[in-house]
Protein backbone atom coordinates (compact mmCIF):
# COMPACT_ATOMS: atom_id res chain seq x y z
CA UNK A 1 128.13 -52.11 20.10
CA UNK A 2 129.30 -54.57 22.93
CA UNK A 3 128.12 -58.07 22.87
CA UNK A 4 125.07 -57.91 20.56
CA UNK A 5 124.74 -57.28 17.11
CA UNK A 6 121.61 -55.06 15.66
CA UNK A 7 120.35 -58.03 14.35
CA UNK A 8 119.87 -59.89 17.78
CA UNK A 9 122.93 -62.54 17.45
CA UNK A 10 125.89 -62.54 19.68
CA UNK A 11 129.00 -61.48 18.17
CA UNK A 12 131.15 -64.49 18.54
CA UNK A 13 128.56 -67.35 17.67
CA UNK A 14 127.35 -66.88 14.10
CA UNK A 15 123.70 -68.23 12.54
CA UNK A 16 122.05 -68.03 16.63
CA UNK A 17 119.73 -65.17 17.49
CA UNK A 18 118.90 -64.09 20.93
CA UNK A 19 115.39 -64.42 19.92
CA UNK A 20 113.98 -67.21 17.97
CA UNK A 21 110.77 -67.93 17.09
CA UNK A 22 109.22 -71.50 17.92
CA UNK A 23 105.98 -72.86 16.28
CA UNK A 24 103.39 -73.10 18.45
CA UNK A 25 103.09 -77.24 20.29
CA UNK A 26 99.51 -76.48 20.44
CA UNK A 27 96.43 -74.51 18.68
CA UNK A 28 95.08 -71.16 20.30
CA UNK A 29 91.94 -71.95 22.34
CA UNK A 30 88.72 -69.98 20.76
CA UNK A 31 88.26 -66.86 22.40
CA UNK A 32 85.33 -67.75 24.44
CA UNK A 33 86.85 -70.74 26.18
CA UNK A 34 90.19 -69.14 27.07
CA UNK A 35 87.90 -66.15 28.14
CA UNK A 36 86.39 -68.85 30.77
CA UNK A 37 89.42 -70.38 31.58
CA UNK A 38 91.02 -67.13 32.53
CA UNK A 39 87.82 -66.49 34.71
CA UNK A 40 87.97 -69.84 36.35
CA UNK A 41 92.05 -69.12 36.96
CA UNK A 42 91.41 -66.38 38.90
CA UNK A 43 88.44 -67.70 40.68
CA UNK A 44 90.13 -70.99 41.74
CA UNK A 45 93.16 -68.87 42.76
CA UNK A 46 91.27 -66.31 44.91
CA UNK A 47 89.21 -69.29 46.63
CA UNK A 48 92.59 -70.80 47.34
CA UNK A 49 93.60 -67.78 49.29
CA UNK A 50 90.83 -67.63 50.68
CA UNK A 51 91.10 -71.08 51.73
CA UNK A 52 94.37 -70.76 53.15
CA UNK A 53 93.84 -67.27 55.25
CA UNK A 54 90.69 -69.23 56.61
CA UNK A 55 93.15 -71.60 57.28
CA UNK A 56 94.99 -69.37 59.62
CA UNK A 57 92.41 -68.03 61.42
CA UNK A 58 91.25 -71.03 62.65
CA UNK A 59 94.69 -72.19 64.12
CA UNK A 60 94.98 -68.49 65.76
CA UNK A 61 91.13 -68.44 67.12
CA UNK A 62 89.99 -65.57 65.35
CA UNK A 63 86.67 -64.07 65.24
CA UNK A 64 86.92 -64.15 61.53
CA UNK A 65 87.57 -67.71 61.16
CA UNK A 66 83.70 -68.17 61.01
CA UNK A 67 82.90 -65.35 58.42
CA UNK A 68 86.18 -66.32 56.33
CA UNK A 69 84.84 -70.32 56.56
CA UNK A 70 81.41 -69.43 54.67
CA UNK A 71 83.15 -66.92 52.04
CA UNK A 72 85.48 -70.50 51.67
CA UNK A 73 82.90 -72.77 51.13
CA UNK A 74 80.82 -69.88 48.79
CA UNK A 75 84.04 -69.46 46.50
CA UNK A 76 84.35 -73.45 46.20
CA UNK A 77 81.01 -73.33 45.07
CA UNK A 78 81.90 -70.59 42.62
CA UNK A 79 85.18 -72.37 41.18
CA UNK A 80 83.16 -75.49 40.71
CA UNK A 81 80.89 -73.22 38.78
CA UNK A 82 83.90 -71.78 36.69
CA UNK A 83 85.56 -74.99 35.57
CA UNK A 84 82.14 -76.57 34.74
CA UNK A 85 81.99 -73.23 33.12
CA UNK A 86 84.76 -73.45 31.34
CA UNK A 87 84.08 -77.67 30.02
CA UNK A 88 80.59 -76.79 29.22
CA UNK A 89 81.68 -73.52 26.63
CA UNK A 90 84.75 -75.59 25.31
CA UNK A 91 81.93 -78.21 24.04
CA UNK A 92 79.78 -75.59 23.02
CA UNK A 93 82.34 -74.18 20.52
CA UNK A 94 83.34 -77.63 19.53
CA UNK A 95 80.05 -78.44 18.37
CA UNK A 96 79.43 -75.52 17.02
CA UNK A 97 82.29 -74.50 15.22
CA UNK A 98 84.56 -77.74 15.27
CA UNK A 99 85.25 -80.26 12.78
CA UNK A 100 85.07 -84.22 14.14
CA UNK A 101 87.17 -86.28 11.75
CA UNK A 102 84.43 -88.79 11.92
CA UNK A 103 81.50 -88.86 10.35
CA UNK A 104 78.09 -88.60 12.35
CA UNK A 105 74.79 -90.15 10.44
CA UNK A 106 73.41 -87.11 10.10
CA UNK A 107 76.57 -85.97 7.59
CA UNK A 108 76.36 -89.39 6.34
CA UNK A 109 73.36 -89.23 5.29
CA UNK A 110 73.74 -85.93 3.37
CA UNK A 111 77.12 -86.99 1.63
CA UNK A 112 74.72 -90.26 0.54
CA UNK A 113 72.39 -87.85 -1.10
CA UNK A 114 74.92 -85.62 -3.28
CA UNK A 115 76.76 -88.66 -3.98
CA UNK A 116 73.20 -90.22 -5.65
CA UNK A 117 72.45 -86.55 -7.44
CA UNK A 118 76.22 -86.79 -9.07
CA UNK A 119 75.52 -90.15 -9.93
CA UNK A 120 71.95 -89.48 -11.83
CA UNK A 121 73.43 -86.33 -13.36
CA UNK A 122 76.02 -88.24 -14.48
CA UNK A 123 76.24 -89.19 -18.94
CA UNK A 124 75.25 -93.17 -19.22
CA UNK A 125 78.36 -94.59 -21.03
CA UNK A 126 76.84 -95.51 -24.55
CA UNK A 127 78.57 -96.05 -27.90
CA UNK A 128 81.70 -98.05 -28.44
CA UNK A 129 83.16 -101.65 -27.03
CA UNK A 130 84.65 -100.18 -23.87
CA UNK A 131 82.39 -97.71 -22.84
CA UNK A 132 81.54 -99.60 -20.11
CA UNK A 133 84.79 -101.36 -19.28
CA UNK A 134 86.10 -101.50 -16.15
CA UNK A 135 83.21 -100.89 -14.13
CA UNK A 136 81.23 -102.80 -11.78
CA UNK A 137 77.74 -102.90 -12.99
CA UNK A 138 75.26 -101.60 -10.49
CA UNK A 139 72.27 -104.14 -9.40
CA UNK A 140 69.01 -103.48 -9.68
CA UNK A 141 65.91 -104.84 -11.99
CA UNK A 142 67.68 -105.42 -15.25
CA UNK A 143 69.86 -109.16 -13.90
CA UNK A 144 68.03 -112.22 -14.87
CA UNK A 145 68.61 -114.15 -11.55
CA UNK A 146 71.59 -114.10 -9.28
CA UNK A 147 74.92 -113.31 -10.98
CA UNK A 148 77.64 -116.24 -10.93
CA UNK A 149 80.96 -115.64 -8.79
CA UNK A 150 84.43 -115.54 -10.57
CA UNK A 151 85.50 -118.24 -8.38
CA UNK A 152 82.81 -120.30 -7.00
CA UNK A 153 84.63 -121.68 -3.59
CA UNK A 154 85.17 -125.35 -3.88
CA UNK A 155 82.20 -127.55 -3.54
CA UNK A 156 80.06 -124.65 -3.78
CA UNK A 157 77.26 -126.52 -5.37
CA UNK A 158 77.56 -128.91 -2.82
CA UNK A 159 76.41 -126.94 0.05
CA UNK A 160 74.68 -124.42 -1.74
CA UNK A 161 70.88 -124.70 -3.31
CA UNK A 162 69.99 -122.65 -6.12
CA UNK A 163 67.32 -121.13 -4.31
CA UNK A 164 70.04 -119.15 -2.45
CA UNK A 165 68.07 -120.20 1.26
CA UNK A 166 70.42 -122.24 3.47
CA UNK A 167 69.33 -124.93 5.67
């Protein structure tokens, strides 16, 4: 067989392949983008050639200096396009179709309303001692005045009225 095995690995190092396969450092780009990226590649590359022939033709007087210098300036205006084209449909998809790990108030504002229809669908504790035990209970109409603090700080009702008002 010579120096390879049919598995890949060399014959005198044992457990190494010729070909191994490393995970990927970064995710694919969505189709679209890397569809506009290849695009703006290509246009950026051409323009640069361009560029640099019109380059030439200037230093060696040319007649075509003139007609190269406008197709020049033309594809710069065309790769401009093609990177903007190419940030404007990565945001796109990102907002379309991407997750943010923060929430916006929009989402907030829905995850506030399924967390209050859990909570009313939810059984009210009733029966023994410790039904209720262990939770905080919620305010709302049924507290007779303000509810007293565990620990009061120190000389609390020193600087504090009852009214609850400071001044």
């Amino acid at each position: 067989m010579g120096m390879y095995e049919d598995d890949g690995a060399m014959a005198g190092a044992r457990g190494r392949s010729l070909w191994e396969e490393e995970p990927a450092r970064r995710r694919r780009m969505p189709d679209p983008v890397r569809d506009a990226a290849v695009r703006a590649v290509l246009i950026v590359a051409v323009t640069l050639t361009g560029a640099t022939v019109t380059f030439f033709l200037v230093v060696t007087g040319s007649w075509l200096a003139l007609p190269m210098a406008l197709c020049a300036i033309a594809g710069t205006v065309v790769a401009t396009w093609g990177v903007l084209d190419v940030l404007i449909t990565r945001q796109m998809w990102n907002q379309r179709y991407g997750v943010v790990s923060e929430p916006s108030s929009t989402a907030r504002g829905g995850r506030r309303e399924r967390r209050r229809a859990r909570r009313e669908a939810r059984p009210e504790p009733g029966g023994g001692a410790g039904a209720g035990a262990g939770r905080i209970p919620r305010g709302g109409g049924e507290a007779a005045g303000p509810r007293p603090a565990v620990w009061p700080p120190p000389g609390a009702e020193r600087r504090y009225r009852a009214s609850g008002s400071r001044g």
